[in-house]
ModelCIF file with pLDDT and N, C-alpha, C, O atoms, coordinates in Angstrom:
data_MODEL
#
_entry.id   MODEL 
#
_entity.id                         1 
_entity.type                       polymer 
_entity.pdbx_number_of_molecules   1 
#
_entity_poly.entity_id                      1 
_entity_poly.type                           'polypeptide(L)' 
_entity_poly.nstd_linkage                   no 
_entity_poly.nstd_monomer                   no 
_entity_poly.pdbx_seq_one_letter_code       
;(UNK)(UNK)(UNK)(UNK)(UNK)(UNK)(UNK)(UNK)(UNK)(UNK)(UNK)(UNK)(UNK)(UNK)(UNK)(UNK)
(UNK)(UNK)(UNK)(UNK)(UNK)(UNK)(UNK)(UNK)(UNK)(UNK)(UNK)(UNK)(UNK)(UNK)(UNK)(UNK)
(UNK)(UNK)(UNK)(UNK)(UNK)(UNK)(UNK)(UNK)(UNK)(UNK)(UNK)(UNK)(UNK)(UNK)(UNK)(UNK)
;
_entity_poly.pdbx_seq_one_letter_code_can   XXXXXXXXXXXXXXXXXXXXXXXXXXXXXXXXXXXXXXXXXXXXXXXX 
_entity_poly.pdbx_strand_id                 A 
#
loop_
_entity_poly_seq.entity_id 
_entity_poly_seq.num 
_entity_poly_seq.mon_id 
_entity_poly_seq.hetero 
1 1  UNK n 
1 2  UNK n 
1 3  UNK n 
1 4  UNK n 
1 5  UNK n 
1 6  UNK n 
1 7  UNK n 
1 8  UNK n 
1 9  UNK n 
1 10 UNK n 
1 11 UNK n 
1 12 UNK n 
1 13 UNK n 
1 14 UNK n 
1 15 UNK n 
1 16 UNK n 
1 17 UNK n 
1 18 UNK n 
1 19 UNK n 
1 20 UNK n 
1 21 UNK n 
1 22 UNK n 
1 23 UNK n 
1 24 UNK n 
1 25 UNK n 
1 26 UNK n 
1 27 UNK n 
1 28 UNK n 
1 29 UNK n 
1 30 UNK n 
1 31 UNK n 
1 32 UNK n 
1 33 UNK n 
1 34 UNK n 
1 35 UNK n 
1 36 UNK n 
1 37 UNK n 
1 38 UNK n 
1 39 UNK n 
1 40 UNK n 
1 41 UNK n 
1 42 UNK n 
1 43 UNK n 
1 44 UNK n 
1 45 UNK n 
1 46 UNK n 
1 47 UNK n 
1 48 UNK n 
#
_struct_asym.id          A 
_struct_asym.entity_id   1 
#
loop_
_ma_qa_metric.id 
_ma_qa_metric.mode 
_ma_qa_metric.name 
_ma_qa_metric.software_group_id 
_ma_qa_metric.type 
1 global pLDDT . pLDDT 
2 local  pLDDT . pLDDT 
#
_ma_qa_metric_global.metric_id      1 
_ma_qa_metric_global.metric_value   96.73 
_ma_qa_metric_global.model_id       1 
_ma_qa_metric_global.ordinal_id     1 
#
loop_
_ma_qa_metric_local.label_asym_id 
_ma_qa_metric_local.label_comp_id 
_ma_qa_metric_local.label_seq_id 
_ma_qa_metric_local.metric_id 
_ma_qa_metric_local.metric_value 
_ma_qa_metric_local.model_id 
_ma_qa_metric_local.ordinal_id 
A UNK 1  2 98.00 1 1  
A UNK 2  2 98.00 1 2  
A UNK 3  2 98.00 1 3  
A UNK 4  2 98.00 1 4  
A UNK 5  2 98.00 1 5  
A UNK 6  2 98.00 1 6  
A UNK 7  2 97.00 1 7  
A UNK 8  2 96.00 1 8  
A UNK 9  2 97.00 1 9  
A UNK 10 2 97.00 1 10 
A UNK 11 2 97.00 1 11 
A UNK 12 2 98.00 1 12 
A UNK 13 2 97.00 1 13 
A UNK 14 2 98.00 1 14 
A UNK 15 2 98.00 1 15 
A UNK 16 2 98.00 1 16 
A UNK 17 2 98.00 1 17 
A UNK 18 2 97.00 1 18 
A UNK 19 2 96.00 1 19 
A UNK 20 2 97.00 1 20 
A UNK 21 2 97.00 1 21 
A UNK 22 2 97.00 1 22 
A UNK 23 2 98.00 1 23 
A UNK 24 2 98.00 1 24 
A UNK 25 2 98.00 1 25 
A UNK 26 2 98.00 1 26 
A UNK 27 2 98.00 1 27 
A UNK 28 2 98.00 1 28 
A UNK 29 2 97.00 1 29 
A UNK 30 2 97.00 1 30 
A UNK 31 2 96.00 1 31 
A UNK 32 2 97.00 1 32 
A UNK 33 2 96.00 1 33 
A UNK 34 2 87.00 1 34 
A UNK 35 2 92.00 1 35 
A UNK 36 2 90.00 1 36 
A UNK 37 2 92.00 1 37 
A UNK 38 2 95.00 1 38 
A UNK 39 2 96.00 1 39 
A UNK 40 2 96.00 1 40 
A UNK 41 2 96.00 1 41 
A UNK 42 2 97.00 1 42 
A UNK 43 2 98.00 1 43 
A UNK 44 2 98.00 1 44 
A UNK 45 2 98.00 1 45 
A UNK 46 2 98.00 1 46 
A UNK 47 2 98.00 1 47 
A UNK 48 2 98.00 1 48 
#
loop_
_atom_site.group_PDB 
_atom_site.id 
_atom_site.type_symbol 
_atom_site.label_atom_id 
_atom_site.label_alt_id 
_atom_site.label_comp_id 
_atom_site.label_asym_id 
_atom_site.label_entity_id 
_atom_site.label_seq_id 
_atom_site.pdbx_PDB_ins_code 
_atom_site.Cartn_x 
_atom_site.Cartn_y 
_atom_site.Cartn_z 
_atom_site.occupancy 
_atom_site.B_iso_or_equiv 
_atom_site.pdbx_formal_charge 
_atom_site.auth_seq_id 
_atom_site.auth_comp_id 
_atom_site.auth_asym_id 
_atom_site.auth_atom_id 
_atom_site.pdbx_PDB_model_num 
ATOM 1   N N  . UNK A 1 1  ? 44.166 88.735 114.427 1.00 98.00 ? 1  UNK A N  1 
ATOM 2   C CA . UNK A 1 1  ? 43.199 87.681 114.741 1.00 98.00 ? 1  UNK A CA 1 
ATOM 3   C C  . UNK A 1 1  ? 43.277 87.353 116.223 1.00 98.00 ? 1  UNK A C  1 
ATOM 4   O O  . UNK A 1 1  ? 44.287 87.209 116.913 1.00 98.00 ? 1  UNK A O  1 
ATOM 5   N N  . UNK A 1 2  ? 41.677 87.244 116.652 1.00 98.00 ? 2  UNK A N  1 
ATOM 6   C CA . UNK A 1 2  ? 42.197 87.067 118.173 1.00 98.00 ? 2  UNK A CA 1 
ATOM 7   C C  . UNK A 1 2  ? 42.212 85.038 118.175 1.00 98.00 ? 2  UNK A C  1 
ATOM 8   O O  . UNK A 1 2  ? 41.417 84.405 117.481 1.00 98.00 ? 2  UNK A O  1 
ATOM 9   N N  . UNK A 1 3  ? 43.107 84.459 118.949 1.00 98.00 ? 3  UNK A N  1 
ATOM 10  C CA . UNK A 1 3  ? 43.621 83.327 118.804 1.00 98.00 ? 3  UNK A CA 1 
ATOM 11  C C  . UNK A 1 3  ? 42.395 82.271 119.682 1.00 98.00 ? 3  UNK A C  1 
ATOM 12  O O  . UNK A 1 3  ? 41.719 81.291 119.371 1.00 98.00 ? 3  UNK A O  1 
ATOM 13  N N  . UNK A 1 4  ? 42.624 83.333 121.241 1.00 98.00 ? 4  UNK A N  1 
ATOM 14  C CA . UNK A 1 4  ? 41.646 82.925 122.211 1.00 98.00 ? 4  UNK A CA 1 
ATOM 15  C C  . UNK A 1 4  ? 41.409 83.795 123.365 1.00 98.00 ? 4  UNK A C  1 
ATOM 16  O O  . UNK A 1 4  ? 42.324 84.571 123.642 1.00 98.00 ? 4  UNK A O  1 
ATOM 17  N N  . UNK A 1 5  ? 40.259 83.815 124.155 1.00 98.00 ? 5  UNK A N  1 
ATOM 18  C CA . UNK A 1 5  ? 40.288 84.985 124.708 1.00 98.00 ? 5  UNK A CA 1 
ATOM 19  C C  . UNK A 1 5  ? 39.124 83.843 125.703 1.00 98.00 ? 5  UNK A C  1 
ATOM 20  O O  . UNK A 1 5  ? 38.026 83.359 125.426 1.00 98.00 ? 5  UNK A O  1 
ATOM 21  N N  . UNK A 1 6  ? 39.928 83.757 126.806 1.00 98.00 ? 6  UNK A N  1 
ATOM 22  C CA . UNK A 1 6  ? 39.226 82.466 127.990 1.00 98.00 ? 6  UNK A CA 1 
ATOM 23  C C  . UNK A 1 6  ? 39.107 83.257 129.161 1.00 98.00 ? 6  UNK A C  1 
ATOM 24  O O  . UNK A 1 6  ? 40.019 84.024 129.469 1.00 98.00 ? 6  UNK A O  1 
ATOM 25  N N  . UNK A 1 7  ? 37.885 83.132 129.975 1.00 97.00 ? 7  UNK A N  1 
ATOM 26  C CA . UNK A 1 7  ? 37.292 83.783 131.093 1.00 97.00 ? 7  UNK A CA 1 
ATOM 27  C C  . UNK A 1 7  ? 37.035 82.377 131.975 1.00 97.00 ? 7  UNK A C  1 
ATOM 28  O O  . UNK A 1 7  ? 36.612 81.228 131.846 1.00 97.00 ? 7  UNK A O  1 
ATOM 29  N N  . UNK A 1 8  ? 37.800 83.636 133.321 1.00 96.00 ? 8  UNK A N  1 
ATOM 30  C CA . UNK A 1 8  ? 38.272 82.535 134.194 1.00 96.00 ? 8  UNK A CA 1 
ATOM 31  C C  . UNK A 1 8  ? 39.426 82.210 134.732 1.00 96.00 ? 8  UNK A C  1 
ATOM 32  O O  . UNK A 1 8  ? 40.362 82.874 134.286 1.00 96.00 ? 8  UNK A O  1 
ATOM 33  N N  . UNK A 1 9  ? 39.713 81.391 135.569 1.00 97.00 ? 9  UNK A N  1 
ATOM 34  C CA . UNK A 1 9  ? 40.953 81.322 136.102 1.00 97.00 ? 9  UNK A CA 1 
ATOM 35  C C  . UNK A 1 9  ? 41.619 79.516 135.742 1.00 97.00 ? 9  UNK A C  1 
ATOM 36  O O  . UNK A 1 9  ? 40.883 78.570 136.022 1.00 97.00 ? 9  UNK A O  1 
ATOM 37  N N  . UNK A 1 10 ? 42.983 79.266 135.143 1.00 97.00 ? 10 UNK A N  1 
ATOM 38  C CA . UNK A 1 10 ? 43.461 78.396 134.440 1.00 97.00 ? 10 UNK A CA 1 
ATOM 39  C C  . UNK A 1 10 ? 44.940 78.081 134.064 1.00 97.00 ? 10 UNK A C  1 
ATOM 40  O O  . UNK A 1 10 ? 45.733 78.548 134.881 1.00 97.00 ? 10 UNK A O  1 
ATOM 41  N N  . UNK A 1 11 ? 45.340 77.598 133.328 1.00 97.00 ? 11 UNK A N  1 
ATOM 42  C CA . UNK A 1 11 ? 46.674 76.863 132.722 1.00 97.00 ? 11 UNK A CA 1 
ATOM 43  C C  . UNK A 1 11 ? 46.909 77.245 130.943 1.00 97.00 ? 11 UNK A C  1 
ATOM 44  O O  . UNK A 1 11 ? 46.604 76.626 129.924 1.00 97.00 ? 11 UNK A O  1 
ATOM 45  N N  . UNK A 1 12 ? 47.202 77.805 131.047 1.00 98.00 ? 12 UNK A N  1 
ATOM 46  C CA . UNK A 1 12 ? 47.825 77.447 129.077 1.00 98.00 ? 12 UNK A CA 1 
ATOM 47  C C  . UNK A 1 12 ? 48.739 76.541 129.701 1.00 98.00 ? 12 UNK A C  1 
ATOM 48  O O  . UNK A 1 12 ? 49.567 76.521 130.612 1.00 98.00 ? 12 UNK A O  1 
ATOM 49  N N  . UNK A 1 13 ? 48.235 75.793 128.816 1.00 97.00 ? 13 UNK A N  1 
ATOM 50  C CA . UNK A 1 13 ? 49.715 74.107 128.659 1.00 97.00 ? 13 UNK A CA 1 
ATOM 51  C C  . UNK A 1 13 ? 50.622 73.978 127.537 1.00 97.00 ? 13 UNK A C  1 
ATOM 52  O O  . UNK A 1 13 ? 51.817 73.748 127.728 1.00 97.00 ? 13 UNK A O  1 
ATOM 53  N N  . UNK A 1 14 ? 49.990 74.149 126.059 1.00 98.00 ? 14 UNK A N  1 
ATOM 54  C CA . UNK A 1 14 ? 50.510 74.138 124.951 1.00 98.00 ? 14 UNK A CA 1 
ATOM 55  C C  . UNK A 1 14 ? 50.173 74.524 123.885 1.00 98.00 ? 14 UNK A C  1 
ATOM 56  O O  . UNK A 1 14 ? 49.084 74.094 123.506 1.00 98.00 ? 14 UNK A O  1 
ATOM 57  N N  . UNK A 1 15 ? 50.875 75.415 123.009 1.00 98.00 ? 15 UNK A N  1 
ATOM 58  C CA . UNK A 1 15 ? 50.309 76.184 121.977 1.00 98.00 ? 15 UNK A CA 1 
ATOM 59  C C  . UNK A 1 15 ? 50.750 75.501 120.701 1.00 98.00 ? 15 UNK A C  1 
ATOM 60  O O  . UNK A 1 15 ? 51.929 75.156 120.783 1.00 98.00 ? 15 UNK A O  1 
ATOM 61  N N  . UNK A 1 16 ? 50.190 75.202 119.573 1.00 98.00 ? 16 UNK A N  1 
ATOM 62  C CA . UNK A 1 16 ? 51.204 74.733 118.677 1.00 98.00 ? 16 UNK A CA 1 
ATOM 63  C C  . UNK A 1 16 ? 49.921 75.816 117.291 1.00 98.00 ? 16 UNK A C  1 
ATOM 64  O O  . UNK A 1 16 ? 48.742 76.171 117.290 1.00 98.00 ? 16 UNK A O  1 
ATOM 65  N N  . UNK A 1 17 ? 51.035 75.926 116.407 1.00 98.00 ? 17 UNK A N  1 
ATOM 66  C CA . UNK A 1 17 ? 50.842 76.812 114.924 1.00 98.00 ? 17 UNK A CA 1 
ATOM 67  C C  . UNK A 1 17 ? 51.570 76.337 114.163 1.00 98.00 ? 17 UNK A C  1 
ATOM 68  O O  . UNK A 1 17 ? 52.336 75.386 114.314 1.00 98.00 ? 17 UNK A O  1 
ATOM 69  N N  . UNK A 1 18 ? 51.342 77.088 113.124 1.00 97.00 ? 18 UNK A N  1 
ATOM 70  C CA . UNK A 1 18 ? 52.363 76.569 111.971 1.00 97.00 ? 18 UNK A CA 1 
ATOM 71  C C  . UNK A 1 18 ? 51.669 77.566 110.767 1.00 97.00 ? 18 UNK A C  1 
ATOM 72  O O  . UNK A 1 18 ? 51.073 77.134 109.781 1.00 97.00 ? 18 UNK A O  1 
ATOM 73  N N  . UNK A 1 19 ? 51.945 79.349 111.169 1.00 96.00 ? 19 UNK A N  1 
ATOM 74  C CA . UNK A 1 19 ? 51.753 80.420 110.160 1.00 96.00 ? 19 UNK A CA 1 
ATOM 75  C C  . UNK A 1 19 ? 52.470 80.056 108.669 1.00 96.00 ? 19 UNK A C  1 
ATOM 76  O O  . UNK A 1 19 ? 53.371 79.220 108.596 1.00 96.00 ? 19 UNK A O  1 
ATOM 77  N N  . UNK A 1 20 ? 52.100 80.585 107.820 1.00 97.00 ? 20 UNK A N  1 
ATOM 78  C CA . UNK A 1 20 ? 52.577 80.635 106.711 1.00 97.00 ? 20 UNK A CA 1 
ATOM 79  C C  . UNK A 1 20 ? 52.941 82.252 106.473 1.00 97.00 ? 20 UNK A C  1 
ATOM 80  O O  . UNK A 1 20 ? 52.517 83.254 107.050 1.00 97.00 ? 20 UNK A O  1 
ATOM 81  N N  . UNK A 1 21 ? 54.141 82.048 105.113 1.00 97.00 ? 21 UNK A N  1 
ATOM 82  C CA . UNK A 1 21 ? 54.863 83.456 105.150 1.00 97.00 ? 21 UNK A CA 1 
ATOM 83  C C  . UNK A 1 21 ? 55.985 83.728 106.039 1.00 97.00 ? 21 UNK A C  1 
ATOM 84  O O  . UNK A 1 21 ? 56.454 82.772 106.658 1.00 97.00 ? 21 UNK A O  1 
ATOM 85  N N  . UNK A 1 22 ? 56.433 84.765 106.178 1.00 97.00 ? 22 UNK A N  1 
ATOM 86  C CA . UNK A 1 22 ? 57.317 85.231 106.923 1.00 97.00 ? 22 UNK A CA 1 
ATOM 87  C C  . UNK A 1 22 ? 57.319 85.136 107.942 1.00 97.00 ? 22 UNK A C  1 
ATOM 88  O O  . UNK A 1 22 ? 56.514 85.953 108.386 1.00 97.00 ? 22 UNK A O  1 
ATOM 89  N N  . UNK A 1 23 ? 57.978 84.332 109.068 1.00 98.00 ? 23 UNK A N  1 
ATOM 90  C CA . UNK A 1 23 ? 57.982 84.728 110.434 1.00 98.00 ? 23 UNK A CA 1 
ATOM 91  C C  . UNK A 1 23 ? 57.880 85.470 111.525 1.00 98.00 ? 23 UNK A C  1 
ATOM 92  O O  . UNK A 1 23 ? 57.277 85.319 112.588 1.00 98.00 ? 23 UNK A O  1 
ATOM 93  N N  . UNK A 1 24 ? 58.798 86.578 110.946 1.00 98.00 ? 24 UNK A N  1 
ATOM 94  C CA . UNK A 1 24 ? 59.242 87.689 111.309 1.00 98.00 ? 24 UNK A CA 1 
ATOM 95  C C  . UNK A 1 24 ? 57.689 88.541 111.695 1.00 98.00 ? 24 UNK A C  1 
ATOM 96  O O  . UNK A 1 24 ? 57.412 88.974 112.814 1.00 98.00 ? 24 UNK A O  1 
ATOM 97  N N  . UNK A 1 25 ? 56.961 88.620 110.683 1.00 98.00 ? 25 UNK A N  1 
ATOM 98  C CA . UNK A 1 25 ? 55.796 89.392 110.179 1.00 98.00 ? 25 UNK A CA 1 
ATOM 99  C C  . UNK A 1 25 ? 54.369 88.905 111.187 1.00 98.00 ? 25 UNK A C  1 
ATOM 100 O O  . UNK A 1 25 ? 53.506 89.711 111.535 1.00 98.00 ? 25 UNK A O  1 
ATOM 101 N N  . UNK A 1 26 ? 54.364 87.880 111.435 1.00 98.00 ? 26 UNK A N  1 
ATOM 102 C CA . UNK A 1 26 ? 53.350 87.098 112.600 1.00 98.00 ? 26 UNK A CA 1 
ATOM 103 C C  . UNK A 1 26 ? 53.755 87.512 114.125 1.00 98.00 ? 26 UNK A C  1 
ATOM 104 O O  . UNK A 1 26 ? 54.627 87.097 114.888 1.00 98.00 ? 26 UNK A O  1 
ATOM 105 N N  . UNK A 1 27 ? 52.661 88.592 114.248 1.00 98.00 ? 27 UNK A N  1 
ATOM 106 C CA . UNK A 1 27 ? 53.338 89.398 116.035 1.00 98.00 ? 27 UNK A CA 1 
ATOM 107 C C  . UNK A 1 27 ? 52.130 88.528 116.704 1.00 98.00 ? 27 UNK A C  1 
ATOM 108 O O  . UNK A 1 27 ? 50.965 88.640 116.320 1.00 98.00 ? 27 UNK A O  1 
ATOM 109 N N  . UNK A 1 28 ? 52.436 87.872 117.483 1.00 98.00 ? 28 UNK A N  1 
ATOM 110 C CA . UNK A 1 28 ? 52.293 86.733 118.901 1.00 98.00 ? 28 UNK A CA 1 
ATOM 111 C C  . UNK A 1 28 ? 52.001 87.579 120.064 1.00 98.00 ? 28 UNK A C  1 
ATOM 112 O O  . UNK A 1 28 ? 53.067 87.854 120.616 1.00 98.00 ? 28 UNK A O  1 
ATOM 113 N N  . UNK A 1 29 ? 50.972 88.119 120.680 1.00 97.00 ? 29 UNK A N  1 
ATOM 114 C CA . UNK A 1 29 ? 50.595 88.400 121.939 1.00 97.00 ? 29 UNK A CA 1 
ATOM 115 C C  . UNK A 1 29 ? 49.992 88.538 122.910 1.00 97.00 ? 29 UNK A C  1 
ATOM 116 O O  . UNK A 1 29 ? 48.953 89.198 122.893 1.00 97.00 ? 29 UNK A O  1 
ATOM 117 N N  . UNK A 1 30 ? 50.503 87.908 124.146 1.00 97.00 ? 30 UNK A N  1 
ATOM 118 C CA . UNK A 1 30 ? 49.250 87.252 124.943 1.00 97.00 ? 30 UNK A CA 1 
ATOM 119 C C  . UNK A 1 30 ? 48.879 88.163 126.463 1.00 97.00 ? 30 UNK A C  1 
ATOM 120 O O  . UNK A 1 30 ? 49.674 88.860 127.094 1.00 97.00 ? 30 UNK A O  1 
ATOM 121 N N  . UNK A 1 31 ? 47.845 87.973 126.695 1.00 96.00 ? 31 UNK A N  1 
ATOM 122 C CA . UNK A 1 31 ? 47.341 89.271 127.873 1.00 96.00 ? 31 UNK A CA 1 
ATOM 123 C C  . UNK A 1 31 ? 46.559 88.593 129.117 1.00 96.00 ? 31 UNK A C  1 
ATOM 124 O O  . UNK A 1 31 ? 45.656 87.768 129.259 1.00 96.00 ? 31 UNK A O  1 
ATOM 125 N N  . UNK A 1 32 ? 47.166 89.170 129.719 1.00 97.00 ? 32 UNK A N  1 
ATOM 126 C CA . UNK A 1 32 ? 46.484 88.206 131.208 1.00 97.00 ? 32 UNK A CA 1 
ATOM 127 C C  . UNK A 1 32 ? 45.501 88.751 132.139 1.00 97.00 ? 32 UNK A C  1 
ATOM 128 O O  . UNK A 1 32 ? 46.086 89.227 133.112 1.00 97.00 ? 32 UNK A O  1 
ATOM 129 N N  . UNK A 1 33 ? 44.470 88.843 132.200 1.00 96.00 ? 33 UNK A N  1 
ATOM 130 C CA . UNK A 1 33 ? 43.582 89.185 132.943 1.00 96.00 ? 33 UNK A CA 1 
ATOM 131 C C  . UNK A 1 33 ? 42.944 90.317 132.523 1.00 96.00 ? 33 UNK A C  1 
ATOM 132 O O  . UNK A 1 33 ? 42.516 90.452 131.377 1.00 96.00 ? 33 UNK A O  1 
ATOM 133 N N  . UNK A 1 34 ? 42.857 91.125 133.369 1.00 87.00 ? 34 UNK A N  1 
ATOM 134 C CA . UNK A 1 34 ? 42.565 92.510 132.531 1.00 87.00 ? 34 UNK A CA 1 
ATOM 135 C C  . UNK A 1 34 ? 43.580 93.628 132.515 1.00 87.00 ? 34 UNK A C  1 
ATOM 136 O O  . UNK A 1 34 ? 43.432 94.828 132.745 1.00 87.00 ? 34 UNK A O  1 
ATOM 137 N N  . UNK A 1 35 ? 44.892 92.767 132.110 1.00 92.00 ? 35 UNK A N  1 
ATOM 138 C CA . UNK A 1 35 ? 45.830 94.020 131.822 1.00 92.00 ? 35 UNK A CA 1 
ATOM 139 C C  . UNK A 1 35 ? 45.827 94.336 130.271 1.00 92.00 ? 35 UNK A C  1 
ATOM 140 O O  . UNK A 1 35 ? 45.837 93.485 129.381 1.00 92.00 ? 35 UNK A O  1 
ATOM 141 N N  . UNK A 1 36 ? 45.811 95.749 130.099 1.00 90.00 ? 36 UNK A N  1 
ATOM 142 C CA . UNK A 1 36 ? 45.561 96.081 128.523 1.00 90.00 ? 36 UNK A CA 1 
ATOM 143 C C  . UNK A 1 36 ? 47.070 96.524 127.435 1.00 90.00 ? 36 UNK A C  1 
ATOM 144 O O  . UNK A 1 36 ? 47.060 97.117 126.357 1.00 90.00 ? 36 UNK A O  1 
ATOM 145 N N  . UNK A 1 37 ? 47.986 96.099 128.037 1.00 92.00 ? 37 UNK A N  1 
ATOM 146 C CA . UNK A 1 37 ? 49.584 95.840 127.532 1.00 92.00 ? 37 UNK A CA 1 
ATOM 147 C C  . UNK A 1 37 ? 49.534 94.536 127.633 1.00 92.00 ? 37 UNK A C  1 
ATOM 148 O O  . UNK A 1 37 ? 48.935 93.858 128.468 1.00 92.00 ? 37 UNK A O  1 
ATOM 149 N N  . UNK A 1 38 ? 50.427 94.089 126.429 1.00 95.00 ? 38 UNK A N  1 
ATOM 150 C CA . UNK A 1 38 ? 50.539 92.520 125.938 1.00 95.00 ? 38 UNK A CA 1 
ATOM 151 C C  . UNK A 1 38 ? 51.728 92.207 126.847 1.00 95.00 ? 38 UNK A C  1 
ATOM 152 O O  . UNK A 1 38 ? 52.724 92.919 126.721 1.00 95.00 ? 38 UNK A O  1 
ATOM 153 N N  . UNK A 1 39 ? 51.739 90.839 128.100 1.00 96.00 ? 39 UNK A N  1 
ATOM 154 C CA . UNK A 1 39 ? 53.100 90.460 128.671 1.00 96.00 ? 39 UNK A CA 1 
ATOM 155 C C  . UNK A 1 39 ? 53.851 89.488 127.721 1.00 96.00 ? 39 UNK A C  1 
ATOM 156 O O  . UNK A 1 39 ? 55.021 89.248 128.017 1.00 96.00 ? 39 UNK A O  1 
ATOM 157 N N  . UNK A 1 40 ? 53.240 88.803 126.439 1.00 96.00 ? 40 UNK A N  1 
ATOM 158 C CA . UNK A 1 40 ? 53.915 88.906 125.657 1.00 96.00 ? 40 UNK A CA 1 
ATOM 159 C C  . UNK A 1 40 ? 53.898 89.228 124.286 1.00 96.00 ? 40 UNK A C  1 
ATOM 160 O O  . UNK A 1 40 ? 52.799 89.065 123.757 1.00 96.00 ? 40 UNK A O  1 
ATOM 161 N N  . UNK A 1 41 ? 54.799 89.637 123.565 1.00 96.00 ? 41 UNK A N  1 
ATOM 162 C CA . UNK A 1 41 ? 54.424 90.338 122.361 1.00 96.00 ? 41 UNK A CA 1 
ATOM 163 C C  . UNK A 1 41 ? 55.946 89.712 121.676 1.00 96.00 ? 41 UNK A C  1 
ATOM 164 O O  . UNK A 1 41 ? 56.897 89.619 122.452 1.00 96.00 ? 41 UNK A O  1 
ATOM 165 N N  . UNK A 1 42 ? 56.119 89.329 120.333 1.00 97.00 ? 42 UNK A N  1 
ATOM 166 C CA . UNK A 1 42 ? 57.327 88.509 120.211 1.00 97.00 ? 42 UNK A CA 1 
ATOM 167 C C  . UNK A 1 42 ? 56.407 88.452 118.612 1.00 97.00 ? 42 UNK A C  1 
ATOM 168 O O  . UNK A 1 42 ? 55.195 88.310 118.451 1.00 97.00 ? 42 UNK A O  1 
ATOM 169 N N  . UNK A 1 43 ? 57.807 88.668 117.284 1.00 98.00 ? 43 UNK A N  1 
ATOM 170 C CA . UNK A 1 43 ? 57.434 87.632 116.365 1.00 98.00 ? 43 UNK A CA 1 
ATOM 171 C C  . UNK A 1 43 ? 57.053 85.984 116.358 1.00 98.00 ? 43 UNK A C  1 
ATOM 172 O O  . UNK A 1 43 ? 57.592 85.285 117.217 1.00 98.00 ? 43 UNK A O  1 
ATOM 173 N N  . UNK A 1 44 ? 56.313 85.488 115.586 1.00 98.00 ? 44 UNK A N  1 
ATOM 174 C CA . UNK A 1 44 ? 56.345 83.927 115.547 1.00 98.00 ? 44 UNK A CA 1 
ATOM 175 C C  . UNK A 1 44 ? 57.412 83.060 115.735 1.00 98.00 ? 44 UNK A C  1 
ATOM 176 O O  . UNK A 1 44 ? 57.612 82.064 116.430 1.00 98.00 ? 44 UNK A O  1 
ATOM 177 N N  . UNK A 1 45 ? 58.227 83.898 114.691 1.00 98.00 ? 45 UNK A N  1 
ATOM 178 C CA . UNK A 1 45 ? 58.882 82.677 113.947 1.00 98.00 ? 45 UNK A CA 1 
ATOM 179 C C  . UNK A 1 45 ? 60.294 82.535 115.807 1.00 98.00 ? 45 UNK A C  1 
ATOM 180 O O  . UNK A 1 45 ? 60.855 81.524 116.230 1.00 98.00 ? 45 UNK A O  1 
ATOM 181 N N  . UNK A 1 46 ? 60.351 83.908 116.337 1.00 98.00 ? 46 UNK A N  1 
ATOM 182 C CA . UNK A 1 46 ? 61.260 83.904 117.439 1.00 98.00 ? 46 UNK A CA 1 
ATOM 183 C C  . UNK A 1 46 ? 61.142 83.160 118.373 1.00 98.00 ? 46 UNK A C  1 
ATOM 184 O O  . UNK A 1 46 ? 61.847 82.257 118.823 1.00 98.00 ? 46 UNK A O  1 
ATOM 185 N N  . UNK A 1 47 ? 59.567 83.877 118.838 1.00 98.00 ? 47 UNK A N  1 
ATOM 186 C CA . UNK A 1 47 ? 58.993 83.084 119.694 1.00 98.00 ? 47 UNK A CA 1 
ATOM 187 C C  . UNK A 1 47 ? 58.836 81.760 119.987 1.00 98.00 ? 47 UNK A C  1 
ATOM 188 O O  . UNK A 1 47 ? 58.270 81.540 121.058 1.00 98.00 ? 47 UNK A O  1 
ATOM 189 N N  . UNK A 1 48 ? 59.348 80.331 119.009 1.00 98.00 ? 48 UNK A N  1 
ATOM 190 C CA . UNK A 1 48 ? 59.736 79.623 118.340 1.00 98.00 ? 48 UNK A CA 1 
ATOM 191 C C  . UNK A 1 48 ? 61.166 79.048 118.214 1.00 98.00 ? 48 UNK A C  1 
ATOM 192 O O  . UNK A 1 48 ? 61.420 78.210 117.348 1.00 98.00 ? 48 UNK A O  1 
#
C-alpha cells in the first residue's frame, strides 16, 4: 500500500500507525525524491 507519495519540497514531522498482525510481516519504506531504492526499509513492529 502506498502510505503517501507528496510532490515537492518539505518536513515529515510524525508518523503514527497501529498495523494489525504480525509486526515483523509489515515492511515500512520510505523514498526520497526520485531515488528508486527505499532509504528506509525496516519491519513495523522494529521500526518502532
Amino acid at each position: 500500500a502506498v502510505l503517501a507519495d507528496i510532490a515537492g519540497s518539505g518536513v515529515v514531522r510524525h508518523i503514527w500507525m497501529t498495523p494489525t498482525g504480525n509486526w515483523r510481516y509489515s515492511i515500512v519504506r520510505i523514498y526520497w525524491d526520485d531515488c528508486a531504492v527505499a532509504s528506509v526499509e525496516c519491519p513495523a513492529g522494529d521500526f518502532f
